[in-house]
PDB file of N, CA and C in Angstrom:
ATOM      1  N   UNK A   1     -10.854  70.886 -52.271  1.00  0.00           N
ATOM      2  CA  UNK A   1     -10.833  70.266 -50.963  1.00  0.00           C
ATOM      3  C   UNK A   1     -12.267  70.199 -50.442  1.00  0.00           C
ATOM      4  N   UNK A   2     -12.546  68.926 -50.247  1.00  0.00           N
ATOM      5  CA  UNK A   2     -14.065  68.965 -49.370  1.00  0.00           C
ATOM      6  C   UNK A   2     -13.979  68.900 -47.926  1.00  0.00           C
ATOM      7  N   UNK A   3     -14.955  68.576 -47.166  1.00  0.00           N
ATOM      8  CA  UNK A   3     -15.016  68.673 -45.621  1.00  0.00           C
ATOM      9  C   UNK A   3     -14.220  67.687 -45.149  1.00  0.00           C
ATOM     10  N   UNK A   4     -14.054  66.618 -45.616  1.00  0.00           N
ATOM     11  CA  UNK A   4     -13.474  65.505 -45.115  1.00  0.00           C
ATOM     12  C   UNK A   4     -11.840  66.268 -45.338  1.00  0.00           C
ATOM     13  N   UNK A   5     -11.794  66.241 -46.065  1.00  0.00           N
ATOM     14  CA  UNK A   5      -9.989  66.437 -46.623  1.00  0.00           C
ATOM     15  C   UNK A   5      -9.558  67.380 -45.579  1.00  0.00           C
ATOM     16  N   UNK A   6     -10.395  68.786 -45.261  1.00  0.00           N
ATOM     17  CA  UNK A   6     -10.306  69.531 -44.642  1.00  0.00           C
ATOM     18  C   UNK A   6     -10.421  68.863 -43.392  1.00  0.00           C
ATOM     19  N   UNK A   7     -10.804  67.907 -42.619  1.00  0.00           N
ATOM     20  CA  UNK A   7     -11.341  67.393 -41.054  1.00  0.00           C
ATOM     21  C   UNK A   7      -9.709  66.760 -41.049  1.00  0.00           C
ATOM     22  N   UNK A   8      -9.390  66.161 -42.381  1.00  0.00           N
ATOM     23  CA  UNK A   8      -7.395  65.377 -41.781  1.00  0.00           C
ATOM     24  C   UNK A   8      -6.655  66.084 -41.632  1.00  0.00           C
ATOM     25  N   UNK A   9      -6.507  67.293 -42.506  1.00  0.00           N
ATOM     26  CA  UNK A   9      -5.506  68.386 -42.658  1.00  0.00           C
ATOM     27  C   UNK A   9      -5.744  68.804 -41.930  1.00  0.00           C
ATOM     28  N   UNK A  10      -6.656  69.044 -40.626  1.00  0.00           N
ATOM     29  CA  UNK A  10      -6.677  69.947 -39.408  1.00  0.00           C
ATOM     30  C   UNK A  10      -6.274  68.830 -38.535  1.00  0.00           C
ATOM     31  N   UNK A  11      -6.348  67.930 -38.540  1.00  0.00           N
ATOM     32  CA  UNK A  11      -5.532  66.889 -37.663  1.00  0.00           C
ATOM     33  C   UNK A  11      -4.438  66.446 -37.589  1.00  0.00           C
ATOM     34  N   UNK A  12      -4.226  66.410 -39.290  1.00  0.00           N
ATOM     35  CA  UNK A  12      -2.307  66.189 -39.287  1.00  0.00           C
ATOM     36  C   UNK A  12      -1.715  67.427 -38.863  1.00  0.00           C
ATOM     37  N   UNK A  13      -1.905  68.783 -39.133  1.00  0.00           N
ATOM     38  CA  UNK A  13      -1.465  69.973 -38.777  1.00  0.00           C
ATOM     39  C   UNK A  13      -1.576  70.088 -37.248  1.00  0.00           C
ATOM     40  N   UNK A  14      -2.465  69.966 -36.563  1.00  0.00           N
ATOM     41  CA  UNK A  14      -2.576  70.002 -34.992  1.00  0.00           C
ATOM     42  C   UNK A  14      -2.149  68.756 -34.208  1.00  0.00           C
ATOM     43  N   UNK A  15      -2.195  67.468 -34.774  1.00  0.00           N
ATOM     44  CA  UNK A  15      -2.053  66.431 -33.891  1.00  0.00           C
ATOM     45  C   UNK A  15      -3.407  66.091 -33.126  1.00  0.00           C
ATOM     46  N   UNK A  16      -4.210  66.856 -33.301  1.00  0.00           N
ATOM     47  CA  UNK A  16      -5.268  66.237 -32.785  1.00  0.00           C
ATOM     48  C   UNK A  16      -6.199  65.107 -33.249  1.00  0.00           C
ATOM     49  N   UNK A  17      -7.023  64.133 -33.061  1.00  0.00           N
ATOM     50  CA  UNK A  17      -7.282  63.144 -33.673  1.00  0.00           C
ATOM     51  C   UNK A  17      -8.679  63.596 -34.458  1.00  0.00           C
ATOM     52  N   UNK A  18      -8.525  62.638 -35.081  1.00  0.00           N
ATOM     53  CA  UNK A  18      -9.753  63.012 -36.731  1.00  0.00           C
ATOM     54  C   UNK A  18     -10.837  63.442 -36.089  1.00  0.00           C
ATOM     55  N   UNK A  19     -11.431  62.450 -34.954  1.00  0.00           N
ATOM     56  CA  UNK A  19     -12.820  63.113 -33.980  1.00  0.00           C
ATOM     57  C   UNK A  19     -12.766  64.303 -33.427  1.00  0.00           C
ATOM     58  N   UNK A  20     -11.703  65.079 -32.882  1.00  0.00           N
ATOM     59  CA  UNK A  20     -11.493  65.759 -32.545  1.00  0.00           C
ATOM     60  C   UNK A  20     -11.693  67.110 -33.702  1.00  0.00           C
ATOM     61  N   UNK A  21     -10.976  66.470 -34.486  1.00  0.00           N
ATOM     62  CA  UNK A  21     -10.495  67.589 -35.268  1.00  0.00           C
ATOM     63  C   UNK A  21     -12.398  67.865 -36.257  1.00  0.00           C
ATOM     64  N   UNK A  22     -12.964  66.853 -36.355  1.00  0.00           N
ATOM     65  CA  UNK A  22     -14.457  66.610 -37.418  1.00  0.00           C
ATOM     66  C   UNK A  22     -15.240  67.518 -35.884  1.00  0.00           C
ATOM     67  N   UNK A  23     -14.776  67.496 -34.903  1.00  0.00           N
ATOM     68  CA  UNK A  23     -15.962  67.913 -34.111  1.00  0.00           C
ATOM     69  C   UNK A  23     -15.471  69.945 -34.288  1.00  0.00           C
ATOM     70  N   UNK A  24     -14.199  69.692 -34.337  1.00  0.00           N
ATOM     71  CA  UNK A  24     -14.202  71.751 -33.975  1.00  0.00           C
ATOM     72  C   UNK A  24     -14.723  72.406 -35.524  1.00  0.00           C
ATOM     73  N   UNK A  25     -14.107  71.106 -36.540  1.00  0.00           N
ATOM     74  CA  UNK A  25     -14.435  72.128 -38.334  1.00  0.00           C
ATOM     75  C   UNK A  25     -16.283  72.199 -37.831  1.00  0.00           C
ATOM     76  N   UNK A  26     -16.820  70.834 -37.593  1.00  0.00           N
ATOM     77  CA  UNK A  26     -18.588  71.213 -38.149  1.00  0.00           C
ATOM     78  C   UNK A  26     -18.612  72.136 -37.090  1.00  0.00           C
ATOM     79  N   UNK A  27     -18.536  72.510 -35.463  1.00  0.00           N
ATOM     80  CA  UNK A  27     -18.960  73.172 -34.386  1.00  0.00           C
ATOM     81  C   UNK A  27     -18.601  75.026 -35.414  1.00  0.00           C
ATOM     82  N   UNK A  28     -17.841  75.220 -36.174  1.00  0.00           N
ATOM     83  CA  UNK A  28     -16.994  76.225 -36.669  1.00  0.00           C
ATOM     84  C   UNK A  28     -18.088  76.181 -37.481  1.00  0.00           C
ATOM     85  N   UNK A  29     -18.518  75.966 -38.193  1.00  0.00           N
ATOM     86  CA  UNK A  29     -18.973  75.977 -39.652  1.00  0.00           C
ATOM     87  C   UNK A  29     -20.623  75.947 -39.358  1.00  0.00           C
ATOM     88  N   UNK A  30     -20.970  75.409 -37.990  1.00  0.00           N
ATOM     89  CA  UNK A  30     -22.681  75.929 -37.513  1.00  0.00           C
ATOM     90  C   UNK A  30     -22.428  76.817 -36.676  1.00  0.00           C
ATOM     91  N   UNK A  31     -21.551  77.073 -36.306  1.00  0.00           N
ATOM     92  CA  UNK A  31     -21.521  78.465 -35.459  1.00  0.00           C
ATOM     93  C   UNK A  31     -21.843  79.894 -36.423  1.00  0.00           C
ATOM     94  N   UNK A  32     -20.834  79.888 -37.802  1.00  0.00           N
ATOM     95  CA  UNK A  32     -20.584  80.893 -38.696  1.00  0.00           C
ATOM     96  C   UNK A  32     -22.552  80.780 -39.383  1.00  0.00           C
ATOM     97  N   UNK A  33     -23.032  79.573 -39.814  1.00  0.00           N
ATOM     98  CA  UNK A  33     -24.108  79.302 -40.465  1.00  0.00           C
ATOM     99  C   UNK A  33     -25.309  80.125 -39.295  1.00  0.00           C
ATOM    100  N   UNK A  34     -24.961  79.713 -38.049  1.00  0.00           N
ATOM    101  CA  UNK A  34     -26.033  80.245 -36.833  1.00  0.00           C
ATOM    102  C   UNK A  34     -26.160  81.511 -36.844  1.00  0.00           C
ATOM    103  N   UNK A  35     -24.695  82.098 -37.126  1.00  0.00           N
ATOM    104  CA  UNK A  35     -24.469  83.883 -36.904  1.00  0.00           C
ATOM    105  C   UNK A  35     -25.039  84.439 -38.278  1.00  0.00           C
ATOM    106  N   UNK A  36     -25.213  83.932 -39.156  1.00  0.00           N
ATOM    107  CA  UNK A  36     -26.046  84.358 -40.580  1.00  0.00           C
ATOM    108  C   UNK A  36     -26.969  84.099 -40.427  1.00  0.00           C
ATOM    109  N   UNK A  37     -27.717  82.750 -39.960  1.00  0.00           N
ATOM    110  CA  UNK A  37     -29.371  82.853 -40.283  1.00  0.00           C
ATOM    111  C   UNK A  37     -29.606  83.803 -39.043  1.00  0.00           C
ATOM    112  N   UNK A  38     -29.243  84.501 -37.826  1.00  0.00           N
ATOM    113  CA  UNK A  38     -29.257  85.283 -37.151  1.00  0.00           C
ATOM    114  C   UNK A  38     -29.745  86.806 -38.075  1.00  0.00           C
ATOM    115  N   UNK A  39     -29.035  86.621 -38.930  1.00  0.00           N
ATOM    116  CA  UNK A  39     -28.785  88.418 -39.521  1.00  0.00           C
ATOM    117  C   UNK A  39     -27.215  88.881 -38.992  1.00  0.00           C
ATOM    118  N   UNK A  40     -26.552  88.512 -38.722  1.00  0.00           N
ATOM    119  CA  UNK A  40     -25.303  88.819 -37.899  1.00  0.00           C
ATOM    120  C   UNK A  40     -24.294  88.868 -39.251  1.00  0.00           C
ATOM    121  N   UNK A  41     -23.081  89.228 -38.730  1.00  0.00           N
ATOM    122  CA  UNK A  41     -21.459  89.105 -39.833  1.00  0.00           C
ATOM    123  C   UNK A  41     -21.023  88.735 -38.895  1.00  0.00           C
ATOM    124  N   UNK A  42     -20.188  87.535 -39.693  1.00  0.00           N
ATOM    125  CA  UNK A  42     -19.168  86.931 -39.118  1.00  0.00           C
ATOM    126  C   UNK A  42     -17.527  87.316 -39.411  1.00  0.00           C
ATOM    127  N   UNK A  43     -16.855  88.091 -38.902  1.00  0.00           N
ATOM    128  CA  UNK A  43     -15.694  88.476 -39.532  1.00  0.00           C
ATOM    129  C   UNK A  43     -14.576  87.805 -38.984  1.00  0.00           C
ATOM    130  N   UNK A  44     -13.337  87.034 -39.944  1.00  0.00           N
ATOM    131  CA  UNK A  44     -12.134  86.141 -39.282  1.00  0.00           C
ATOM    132  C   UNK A  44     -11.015  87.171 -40.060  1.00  0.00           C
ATOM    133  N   UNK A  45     -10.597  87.836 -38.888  1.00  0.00           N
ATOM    134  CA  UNK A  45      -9.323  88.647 -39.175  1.00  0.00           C
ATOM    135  C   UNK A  45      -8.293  87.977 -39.958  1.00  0.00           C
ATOM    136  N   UNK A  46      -7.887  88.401 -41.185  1.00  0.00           N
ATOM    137  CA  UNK A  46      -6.615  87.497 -42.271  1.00  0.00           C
ATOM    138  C   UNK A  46      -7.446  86.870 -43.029  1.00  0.00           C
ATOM    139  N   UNK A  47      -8.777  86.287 -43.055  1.00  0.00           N
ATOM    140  CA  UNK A  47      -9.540  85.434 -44.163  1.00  0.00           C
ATOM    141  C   UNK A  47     -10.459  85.896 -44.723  1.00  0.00           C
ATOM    142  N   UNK A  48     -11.622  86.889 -44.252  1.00  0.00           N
ATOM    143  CA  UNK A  48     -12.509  87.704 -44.234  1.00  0.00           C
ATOM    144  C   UNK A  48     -13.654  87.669 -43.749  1.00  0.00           C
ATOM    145  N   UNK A  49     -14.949  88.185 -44.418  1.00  0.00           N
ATOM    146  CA  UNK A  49     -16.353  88.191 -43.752  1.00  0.00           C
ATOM    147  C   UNK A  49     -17.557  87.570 -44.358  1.00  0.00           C
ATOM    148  N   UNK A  50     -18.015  87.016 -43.500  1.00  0.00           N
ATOM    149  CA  UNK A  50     -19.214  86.706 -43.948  1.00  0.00           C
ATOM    150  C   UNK A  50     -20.242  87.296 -43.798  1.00  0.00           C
ATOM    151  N   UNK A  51     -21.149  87.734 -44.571  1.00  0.00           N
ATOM    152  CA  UNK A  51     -22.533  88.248 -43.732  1.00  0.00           C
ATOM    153  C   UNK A  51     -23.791  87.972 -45.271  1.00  0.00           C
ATOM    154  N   UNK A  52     -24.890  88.662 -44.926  1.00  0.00           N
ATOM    155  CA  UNK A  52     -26.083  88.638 -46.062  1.00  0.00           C
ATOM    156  C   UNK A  52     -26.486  89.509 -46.578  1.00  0.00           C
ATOM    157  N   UNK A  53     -26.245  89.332 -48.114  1.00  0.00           N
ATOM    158  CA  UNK A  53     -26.552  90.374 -48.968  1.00  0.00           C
ATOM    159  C   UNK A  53     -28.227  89.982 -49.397  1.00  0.00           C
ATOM    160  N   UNK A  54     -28.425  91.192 -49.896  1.00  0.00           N
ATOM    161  CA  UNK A  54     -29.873  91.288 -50.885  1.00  0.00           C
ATOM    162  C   UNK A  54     -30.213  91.495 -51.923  1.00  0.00           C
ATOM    163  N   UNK A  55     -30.742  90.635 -52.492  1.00  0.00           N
ATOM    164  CA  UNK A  55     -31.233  90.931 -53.946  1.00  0.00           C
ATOM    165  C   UNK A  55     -32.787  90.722 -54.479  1.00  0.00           C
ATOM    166  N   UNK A  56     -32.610  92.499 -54.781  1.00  0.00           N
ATOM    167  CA  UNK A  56     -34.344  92.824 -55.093  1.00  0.00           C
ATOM    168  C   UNK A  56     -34.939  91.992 -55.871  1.00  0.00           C
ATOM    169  N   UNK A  57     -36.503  92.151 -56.026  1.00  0.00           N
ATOM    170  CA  UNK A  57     -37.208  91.714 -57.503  1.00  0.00           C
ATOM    171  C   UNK A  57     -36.631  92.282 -58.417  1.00  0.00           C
ATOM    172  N   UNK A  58     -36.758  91.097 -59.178  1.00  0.00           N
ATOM    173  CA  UNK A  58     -36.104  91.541 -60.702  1.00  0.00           C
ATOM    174  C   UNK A  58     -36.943  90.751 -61.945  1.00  0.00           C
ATOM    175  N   UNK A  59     -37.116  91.630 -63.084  1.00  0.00           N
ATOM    176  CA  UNK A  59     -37.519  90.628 -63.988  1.00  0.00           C
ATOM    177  C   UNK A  59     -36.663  89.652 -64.793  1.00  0.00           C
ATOM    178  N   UNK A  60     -36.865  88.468 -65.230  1.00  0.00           N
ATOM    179  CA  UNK A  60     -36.157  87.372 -66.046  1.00  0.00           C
ATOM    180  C   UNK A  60     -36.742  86.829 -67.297  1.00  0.00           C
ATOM    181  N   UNK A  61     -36.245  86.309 -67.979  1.00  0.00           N
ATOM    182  CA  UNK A  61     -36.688  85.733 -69.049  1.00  0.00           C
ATOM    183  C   UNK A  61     -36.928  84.361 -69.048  1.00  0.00           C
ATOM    184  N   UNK A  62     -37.809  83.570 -69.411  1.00  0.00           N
ATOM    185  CA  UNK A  62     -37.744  82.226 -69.384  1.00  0.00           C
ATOM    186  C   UNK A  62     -36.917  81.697 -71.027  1.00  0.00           C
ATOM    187  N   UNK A  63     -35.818  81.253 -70.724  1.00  0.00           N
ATOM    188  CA  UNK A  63     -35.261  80.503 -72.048  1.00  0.00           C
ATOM    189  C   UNK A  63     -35.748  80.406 -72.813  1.00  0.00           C
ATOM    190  N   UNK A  64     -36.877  79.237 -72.685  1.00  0.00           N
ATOM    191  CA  UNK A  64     -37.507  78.341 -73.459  1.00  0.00           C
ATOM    192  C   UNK A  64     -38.534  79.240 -74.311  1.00  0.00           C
ATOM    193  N   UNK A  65     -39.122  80.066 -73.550  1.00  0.00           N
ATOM    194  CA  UNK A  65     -40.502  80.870 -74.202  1.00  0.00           C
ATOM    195  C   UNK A  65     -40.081  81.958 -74.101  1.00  0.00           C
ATOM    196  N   UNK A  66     -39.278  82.504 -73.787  1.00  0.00           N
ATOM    197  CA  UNK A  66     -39.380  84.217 -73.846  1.00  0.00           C
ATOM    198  C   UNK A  66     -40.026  84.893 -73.049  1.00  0.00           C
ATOM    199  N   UNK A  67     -41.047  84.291 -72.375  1.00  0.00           N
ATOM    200  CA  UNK A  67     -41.084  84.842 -71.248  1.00  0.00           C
ATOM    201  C   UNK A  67     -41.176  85.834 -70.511  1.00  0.00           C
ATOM    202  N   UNK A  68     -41.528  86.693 -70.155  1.00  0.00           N
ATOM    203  CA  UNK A  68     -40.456  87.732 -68.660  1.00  0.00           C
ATOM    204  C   UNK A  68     -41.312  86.990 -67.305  1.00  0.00           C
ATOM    205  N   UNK A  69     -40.456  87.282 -66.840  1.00  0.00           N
ATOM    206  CA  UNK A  69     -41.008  86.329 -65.294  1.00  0.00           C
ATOM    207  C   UNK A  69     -40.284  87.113 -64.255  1.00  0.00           C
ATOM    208  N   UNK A  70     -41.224  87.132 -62.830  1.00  0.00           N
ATOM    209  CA  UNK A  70     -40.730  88.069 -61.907  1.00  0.00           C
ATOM    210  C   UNK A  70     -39.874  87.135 -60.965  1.00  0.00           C
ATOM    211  N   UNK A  71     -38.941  87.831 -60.448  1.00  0.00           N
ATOM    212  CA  UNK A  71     -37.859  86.659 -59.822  1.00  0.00           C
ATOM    213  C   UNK A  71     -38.255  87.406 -58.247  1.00  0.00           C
ATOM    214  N   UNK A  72     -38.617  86.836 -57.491  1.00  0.00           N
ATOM    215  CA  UNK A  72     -38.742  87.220 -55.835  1.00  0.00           C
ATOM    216  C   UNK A  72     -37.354  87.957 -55.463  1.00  0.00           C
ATOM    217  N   UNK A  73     -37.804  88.723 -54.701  1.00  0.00           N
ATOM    218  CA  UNK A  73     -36.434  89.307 -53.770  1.00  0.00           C
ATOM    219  C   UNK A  73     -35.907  88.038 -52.496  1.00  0.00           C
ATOM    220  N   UNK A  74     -34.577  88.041 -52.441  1.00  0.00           N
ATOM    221  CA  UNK A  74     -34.018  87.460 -51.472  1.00  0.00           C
ATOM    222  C   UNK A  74     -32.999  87.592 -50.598  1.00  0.00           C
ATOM    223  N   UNK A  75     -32.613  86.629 -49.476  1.00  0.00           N
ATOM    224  CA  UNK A  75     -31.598  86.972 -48.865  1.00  0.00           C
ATOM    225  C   UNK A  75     -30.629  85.824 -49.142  1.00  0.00           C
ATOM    226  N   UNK A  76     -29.068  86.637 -49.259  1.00  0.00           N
ATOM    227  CA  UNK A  76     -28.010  85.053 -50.195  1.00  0.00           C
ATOM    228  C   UNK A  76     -26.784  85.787 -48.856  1.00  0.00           C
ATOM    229  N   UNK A  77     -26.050  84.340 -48.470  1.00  0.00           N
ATOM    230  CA  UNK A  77     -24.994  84.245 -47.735  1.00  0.00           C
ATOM    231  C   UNK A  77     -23.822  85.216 -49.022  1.00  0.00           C
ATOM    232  N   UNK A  78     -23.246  85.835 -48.155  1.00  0.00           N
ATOM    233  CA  UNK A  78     -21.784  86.551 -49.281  1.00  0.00           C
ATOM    234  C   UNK A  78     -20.935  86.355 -48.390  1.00  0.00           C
ATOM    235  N   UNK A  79     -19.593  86.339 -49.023  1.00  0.00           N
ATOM    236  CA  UNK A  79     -18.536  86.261 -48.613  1.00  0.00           C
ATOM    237  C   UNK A  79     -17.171  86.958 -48.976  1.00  0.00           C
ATOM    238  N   UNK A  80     -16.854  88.028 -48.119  1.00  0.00           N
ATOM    239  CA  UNK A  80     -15.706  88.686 -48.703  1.00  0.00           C
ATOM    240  C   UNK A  80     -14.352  88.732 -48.311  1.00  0.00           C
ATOM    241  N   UNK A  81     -13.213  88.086 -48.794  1.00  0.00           N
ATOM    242  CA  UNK A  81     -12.319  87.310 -48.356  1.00  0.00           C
ATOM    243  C   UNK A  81     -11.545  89.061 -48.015  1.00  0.00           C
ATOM    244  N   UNK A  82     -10.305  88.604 -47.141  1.00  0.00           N
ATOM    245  CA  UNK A  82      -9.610  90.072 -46.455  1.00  0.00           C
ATOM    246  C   UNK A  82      -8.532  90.456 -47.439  1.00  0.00           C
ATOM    247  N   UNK A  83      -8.022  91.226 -47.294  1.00  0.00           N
ATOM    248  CA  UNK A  83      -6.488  91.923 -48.159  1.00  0.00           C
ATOM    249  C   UNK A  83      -5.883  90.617 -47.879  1.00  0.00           C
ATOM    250  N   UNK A  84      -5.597  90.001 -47.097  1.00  0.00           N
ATOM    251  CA  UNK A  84      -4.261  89.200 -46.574  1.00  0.00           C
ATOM    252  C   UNK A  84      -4.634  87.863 -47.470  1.00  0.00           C
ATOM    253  N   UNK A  85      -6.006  87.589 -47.379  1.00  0.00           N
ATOM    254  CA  UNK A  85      -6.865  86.187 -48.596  1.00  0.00           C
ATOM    255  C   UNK A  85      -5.738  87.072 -49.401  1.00  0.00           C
ATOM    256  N   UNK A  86      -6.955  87.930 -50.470  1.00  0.00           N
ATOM    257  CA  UNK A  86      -6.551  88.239 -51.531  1.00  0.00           C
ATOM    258  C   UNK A  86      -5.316  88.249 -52.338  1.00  0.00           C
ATOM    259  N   UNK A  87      -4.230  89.053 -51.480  1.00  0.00           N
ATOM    260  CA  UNK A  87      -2.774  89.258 -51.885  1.00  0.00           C
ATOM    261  C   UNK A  87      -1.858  87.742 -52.044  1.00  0.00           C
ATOM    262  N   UNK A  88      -2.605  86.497 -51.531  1.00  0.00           N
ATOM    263  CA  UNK A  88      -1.759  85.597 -51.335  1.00  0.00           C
ATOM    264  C   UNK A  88      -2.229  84.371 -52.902  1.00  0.00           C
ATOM    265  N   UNK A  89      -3.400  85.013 -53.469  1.00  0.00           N
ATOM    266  CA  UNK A  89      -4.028  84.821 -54.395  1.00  0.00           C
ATOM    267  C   UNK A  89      -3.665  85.389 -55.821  1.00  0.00           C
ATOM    268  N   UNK A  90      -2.414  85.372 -56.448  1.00  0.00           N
ATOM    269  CA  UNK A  90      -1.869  86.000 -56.945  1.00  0.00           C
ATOM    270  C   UNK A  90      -1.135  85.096 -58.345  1.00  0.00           C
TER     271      UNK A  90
END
C-alpha cells in the first residue's frame, strides 16, 4: 500500500472526502517525522513506537577491492511495532 491507496482507504472508511482525508494522513506523518528530527518518540498505543536509534563507527569492506573503509556513526529512524501489531501478524 502506498500513500495514495492509504489517503482513499481513510476516506472510504471515514466518509470523509479524499482532501480531507490527504490533508490529516500527510499533517500525521510530518507531525511523527517533526517529533524525530526533534530527538523525541513517538508512541501510538496498539501500533507502536517510533523513535532514533544509533549506530557507531564501524569498519566495512569495499566489495570491489577489499578494502576496509570506516563507515561514520549515525542517527536512523526505528520503529517498533506493539504486542497488539505483532500478535495480529501471525
Amino acid at each position: 500500500m502506498n500513500k495514495n491507496e492509504l489517503i482513499n482507504l481513510v476516506a472510504k472508511k471515514t466518509g470523509l472526502s479524499r482532501k480531507e482525508s490527504k490533508s490529516g494522513v500527510t499533517s500525521m506523518l510530518n507531525l511523527v517525522v517533526d517529533e524525530i528530527a526533534k530527538g523525541k518518540k513517538v508512541t501510538l498505543t496498539g501500533f507502536g513506537t517510533f523513535d532514533i536509534g544509533h549506530r557507531k563507527d564501524r569498519v566495512g569492506v569495499n566489495p570491489r577491492t577489499g578494502e576496509k573503509i570506516k563507515i561514520k556513526a549515525v542517527k536512523m529512524p526505528r520503529f517498533h511495532p506493539s504486542k497488539t501489531f505483532r500478535s495480529k501478524i501471525k
